[in-house]
C-alpha atoms as a PDB file:
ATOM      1  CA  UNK A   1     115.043   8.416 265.550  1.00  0.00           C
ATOM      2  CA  UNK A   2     113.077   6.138 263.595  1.00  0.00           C
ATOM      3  CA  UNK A   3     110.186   8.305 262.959  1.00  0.00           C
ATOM      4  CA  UNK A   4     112.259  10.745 261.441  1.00  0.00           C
ATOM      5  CA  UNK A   5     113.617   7.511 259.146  1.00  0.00           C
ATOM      6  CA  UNK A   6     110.950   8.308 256.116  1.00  0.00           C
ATOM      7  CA  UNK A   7     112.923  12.451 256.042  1.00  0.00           C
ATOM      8  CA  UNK A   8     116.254  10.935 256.586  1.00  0.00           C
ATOM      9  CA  UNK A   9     115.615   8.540 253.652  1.00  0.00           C
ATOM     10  CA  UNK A  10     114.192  11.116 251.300  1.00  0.00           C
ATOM     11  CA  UNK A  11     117.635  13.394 251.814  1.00  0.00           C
ATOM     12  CA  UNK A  12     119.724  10.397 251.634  1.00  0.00           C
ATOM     13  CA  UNK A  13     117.933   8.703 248.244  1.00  0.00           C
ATOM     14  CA  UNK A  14     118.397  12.844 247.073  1.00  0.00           C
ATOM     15  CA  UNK A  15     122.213  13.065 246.979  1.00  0.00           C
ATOM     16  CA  UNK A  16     122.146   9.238 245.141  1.00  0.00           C
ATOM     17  CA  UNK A  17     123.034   7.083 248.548  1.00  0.00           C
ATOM     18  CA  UNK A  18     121.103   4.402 249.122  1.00  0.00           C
ATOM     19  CA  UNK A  19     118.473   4.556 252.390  1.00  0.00           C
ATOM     20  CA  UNK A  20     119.299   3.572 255.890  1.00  0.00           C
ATOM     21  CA  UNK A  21     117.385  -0.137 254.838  1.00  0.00           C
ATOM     22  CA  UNK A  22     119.180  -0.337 251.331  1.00  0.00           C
ATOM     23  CA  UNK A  23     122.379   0.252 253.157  1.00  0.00           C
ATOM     24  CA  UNK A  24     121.747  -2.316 255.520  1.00  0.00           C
ATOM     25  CA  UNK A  25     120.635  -5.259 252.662  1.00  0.00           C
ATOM     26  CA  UNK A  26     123.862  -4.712 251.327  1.00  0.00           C
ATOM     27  CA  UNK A  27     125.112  -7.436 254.179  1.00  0.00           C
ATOM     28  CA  UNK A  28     123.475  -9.513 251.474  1.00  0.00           C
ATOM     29  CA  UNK A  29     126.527  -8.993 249.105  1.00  0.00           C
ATOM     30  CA  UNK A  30     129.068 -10.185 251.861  1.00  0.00           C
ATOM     31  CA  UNK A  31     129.520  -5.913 252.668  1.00  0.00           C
ATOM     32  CA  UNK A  32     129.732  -5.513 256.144  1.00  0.00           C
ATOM     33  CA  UNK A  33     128.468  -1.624 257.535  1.00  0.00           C
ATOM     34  CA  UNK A  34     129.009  -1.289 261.026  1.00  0.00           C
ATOM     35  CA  UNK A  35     126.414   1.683 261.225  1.00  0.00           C
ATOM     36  CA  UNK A  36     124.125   2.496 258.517  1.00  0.00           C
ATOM     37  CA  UNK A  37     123.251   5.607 259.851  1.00  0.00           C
ATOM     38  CA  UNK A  38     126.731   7.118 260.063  1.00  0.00           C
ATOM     39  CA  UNK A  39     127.474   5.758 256.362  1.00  0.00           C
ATOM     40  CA  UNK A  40     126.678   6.695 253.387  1.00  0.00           C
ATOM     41  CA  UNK A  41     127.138   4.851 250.114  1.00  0.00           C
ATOM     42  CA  UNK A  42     126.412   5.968 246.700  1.00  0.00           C
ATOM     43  CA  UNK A  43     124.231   4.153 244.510  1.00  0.00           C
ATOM     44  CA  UNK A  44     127.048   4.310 241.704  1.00  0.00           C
ATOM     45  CA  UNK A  45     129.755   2.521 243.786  1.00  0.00           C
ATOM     46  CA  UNK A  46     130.719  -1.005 243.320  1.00  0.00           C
ATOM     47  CA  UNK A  47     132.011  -2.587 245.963  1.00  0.00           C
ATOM     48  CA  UNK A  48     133.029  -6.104 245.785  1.00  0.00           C
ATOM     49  CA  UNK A  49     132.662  -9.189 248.742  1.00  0.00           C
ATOM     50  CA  UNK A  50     134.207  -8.960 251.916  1.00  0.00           C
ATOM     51  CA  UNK A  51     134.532  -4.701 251.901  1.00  0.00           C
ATOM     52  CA  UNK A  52     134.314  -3.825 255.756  1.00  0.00           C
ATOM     53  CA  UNK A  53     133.127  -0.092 256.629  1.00  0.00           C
ATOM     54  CA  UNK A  54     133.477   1.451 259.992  1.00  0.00           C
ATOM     55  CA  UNK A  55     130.750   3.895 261.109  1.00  0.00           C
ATOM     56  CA  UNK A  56     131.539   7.636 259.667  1.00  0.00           C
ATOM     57  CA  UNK A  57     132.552   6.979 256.034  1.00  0.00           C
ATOM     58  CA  UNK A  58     131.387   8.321 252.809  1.00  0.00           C
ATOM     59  CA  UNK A  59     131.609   6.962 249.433  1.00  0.00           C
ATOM     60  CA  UNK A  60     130.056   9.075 246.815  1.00  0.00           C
ATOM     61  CA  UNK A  61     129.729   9.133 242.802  1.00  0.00           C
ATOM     62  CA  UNK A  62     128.560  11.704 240.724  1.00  0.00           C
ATOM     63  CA  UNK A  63     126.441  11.317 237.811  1.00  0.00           C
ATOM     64  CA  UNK A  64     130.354  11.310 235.577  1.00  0.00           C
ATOM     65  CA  UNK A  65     132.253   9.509 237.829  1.00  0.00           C
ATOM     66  CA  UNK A  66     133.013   5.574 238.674  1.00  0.00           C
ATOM     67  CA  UNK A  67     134.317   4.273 242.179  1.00  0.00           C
ATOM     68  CA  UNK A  68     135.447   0.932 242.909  1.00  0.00           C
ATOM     69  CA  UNK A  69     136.648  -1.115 245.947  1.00  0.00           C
ATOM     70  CA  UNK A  70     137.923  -4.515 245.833  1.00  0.00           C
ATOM     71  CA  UNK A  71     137.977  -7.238 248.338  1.00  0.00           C
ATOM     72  CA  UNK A  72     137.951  -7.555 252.019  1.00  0.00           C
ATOM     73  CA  UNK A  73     139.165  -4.227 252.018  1.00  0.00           C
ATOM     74  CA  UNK A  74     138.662  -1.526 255.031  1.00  0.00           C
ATOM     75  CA  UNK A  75     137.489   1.271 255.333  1.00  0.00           C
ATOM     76  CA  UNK A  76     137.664   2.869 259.001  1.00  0.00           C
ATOM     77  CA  UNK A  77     135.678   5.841 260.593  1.00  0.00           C
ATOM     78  CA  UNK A  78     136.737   9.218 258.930  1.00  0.00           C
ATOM     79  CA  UNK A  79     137.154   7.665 255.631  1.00  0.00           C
ATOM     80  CA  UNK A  80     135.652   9.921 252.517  1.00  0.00           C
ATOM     81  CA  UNK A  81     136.106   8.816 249.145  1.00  0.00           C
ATOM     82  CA  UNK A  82     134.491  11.431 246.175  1.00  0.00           C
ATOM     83  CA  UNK A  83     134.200  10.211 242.380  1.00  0.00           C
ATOM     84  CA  UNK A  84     132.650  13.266 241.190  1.00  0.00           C
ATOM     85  CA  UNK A  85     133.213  13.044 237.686  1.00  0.00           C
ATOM     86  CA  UNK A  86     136.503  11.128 237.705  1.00  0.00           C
ATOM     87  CA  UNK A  87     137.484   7.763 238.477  1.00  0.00           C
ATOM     88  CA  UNK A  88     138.487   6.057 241.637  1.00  0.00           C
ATOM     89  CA  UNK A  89     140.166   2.361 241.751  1.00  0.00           C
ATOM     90  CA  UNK A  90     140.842   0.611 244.591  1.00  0.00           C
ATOM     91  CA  UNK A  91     142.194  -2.917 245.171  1.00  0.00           C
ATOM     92  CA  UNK A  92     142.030  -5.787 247.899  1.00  0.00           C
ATOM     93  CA  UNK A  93     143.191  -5.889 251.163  1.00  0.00           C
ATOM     94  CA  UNK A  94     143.485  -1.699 251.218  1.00  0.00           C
ATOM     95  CA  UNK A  95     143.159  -0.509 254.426  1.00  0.00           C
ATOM     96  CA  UNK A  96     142.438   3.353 254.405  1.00  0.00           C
ATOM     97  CA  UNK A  97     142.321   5.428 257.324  1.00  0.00           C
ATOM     98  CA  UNK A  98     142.973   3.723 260.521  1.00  0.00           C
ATOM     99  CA  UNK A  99     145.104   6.513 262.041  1.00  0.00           C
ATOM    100  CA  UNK A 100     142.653   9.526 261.432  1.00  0.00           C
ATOM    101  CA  UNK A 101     140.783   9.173 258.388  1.00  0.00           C
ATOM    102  CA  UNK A 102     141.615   9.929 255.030  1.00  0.00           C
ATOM    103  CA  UNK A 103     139.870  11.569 251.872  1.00  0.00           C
ATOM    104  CA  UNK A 104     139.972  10.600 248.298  1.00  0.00           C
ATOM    105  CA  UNK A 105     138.909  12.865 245.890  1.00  0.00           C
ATOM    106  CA  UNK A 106     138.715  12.768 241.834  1.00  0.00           C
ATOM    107  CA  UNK A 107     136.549  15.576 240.814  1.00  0.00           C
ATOM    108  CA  UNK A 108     137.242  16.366 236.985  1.00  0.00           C
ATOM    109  CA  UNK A 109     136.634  13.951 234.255  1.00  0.00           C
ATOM    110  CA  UNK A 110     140.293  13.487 233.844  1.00  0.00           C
ATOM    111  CA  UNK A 111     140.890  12.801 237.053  1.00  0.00           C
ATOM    112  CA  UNK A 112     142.224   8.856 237.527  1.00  0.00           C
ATOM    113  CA  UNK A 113     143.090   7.261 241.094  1.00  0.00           C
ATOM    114  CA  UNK A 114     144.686   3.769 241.728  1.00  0.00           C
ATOM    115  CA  UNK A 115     144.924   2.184 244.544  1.00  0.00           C
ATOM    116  CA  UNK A 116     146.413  -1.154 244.551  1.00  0.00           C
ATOM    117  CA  UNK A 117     146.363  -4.158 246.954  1.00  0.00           C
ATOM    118  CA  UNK A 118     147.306  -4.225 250.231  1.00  0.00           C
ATOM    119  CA  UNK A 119     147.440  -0.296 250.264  1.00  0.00           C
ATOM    120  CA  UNK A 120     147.800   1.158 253.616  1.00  0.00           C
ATOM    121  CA  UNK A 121     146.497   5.516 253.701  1.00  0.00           C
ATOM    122  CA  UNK A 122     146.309   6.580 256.978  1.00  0.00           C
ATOM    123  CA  UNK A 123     147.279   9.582 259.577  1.00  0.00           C
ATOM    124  CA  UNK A 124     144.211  11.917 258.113  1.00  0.00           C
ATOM    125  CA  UNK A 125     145.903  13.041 254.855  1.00  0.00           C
ATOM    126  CA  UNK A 126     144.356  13.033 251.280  1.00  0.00           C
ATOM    127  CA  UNK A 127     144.931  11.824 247.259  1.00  0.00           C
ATOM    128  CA  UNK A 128     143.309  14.242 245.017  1.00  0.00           C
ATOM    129  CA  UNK A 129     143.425  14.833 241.091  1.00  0.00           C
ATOM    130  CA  UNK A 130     145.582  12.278 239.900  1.00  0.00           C
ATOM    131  CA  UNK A 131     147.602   9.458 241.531  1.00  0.00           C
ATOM    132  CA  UNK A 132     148.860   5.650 240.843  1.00  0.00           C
ATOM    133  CA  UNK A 133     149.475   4.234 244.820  1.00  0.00           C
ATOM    134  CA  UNK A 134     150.782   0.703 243.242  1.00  0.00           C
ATOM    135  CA  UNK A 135     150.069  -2.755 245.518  1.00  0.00           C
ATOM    136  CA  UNK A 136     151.344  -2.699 248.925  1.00  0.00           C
ATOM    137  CA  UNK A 137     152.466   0.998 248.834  1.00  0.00           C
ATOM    138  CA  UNK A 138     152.060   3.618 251.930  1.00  0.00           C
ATOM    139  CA  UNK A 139     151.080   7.002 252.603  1.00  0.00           C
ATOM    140  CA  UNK A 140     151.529   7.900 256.307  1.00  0.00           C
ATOM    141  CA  UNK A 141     150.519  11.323 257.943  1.00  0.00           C
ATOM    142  CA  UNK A 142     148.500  14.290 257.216  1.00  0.00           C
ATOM    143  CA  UNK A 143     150.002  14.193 253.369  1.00  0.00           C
ATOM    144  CA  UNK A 144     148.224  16.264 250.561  1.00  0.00           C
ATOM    145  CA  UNK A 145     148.939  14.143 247.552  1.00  0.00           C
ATOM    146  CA  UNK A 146     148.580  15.145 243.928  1.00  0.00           C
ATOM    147  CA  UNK A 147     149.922  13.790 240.703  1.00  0.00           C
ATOM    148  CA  UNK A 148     152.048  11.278 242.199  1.00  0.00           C
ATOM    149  CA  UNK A 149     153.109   7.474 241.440  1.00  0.00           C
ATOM    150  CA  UNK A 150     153.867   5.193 244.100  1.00  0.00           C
ATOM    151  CA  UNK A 151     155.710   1.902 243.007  1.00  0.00           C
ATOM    152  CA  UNK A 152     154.244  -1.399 243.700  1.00  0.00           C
ATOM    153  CA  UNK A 153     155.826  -4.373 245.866  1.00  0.00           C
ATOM    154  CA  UNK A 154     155.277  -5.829 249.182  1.00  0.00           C
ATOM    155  CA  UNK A 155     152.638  -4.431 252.397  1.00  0.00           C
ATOM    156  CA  UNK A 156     153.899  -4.114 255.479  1.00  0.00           C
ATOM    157  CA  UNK A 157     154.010  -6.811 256.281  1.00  0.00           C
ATOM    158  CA  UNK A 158     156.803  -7.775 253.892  1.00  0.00           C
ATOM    159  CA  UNK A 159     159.785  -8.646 255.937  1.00  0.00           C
ATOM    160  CA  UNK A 160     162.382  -7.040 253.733  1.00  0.00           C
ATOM    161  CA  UNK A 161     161.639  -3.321 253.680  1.00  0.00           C
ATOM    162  CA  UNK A 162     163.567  -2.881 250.673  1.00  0.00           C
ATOM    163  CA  UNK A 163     160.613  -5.213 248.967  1.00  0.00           C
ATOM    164  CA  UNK A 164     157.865  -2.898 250.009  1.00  0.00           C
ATOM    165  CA  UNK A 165     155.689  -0.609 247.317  1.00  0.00           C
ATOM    166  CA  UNK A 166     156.625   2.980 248.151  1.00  0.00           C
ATOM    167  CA  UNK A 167     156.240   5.109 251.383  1.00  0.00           C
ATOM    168  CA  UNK A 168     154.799   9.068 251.791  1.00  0.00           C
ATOM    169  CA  UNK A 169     155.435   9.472 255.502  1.00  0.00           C
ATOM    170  CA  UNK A 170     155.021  12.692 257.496  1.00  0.00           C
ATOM    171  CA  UNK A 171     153.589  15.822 256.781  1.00  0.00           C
ATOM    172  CA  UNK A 172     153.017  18.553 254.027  1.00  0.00           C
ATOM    173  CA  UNK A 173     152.307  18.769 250.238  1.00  0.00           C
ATOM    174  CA  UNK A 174     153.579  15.587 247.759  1.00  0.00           C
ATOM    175  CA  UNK A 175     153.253  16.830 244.219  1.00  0.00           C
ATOM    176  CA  UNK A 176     154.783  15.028 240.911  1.00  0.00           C
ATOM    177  CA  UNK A 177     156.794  12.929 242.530  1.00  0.00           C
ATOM    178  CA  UNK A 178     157.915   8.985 241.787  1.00  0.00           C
ATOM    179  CA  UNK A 179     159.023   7.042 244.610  1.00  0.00           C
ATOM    180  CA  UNK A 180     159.920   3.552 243.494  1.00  0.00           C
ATOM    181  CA  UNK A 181     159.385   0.464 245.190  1.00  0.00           C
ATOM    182  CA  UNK A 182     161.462  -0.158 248.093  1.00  0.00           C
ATOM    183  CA  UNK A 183     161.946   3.423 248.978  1.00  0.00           C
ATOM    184  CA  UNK A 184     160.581   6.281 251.078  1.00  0.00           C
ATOM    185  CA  UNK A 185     160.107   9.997 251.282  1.00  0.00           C
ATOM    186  CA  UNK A 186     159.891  11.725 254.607  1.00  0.00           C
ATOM    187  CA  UNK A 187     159.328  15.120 254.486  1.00  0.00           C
ATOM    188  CA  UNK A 188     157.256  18.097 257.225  1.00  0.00           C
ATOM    189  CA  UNK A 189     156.441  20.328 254.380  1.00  0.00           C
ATOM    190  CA  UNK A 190     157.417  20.182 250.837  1.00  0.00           C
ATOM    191  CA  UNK A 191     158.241  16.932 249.735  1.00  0.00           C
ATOM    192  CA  UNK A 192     159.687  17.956 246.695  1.00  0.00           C
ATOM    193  CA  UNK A 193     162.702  19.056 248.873  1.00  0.00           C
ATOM    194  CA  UNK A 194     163.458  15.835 250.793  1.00  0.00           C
ATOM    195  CA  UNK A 195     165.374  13.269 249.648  1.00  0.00           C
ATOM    196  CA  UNK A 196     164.278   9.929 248.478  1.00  0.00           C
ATOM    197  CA  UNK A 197     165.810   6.725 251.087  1.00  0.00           C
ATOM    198  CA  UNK A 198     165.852   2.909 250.720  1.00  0.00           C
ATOM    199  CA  UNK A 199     163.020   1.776 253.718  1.00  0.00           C
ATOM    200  CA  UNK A 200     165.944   0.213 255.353  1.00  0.00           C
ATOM    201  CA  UNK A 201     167.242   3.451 256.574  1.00  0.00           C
ATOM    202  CA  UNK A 202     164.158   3.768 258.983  1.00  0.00           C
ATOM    203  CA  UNK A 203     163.834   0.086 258.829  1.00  0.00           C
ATOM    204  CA  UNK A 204     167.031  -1.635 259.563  1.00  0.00           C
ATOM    205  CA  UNK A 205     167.141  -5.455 258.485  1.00  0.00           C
ATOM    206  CA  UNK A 206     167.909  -8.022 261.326  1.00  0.00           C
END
């Protein structure tokens, strides 16, 4: 493999990622990159301390967009994020893509994504366009999501369900929706048709 290195350097440094080397140095900024081969990382992207990347991922910037990723979050294997010519924020203590991957995509120059703290995307689904995923909120499943505001709270991890940012779970299209904090949308199709439940209801307090 490494005498192909110099070609697979010269495509890389072409589409704006850094080289298999430059990818590797940035250990040097506290970013850990399980596999520099498998990843690729645009030279646009700013990614803070403590960011951990599993092998397979792709973070890429166009020449109008900005991406961002805070602190000690993770990114695991499947993971694509695409700033074209929009903007991408994400917060601390994310964690994107554990179950199956997930994509993020802002392509137009209006296009704005945040993603708060303690954000948890997983199950192989996607954000595109537009989208406000407040701290601690959820989307769980293979879930197309567009133009949609997720309120802030608790992770997970919070012990009272009801305190939790809000939950996506299942399967299907999520368009213009609000689900406030505390509450949940499950839906195998059109989300716009199921109805909106405190996290209690799957989540029953002790």
């Amino acid at each position: 493999m490494f005498e192909y290195l110099p070609l697979i350097n010269e495509m890389r440094v072409g589409q704006g990622f850094w080289s298999v080397e430059e990818t590797v140095l940035l250990s040097q900024q506290g970013i850990t990159i399980m596999d520099p081969f498998s990843t690729l990382v645009s030279k646009r992207a700013q990614l803070s301390e403590g960011v951990l990347i599993w092998p397979n991922v792709t973070i890429s910037v166009g020449s109008g967009g900005s991406l961002s990723i805070g602190s000690k979050t993770v990114l695991y294997s499947g993971v694509r994020v695409d700033a074209d010519n929009g903007s991408v924020e994400i917060g601390c203590r994310a964690e994107l893509g554990q179950l199956g991957g997930f994509t993020i995509l802002a392509p137009g120059v209006a296009d704005l994504i945040t993603i708060g703290d303690e954000v948890r995307l997983n199950g192989g689904g996607s954000i595109a366009f537009k989208a406000a995923i407040g701290n601690g909120a959820q989307v769980l499943g293979p879930i197309n999501v567009q133009h949609c505001k997720l309120g802030g709270g608790g992770s997970y991890r919070e012990p009272d369900p009801d305190k939790r940012g809000g939950v996506l779970k299942g399967c299907g299209v999520a368009r213009h929706l609000e689900i406030a904090a505390g509450m949940v949308i499950q839906a195998f199709g059109d989300f716009g048709q199921a109805p909106s439940r405190p996290q209690t209801f799957f989540h029953p307090k002790p």
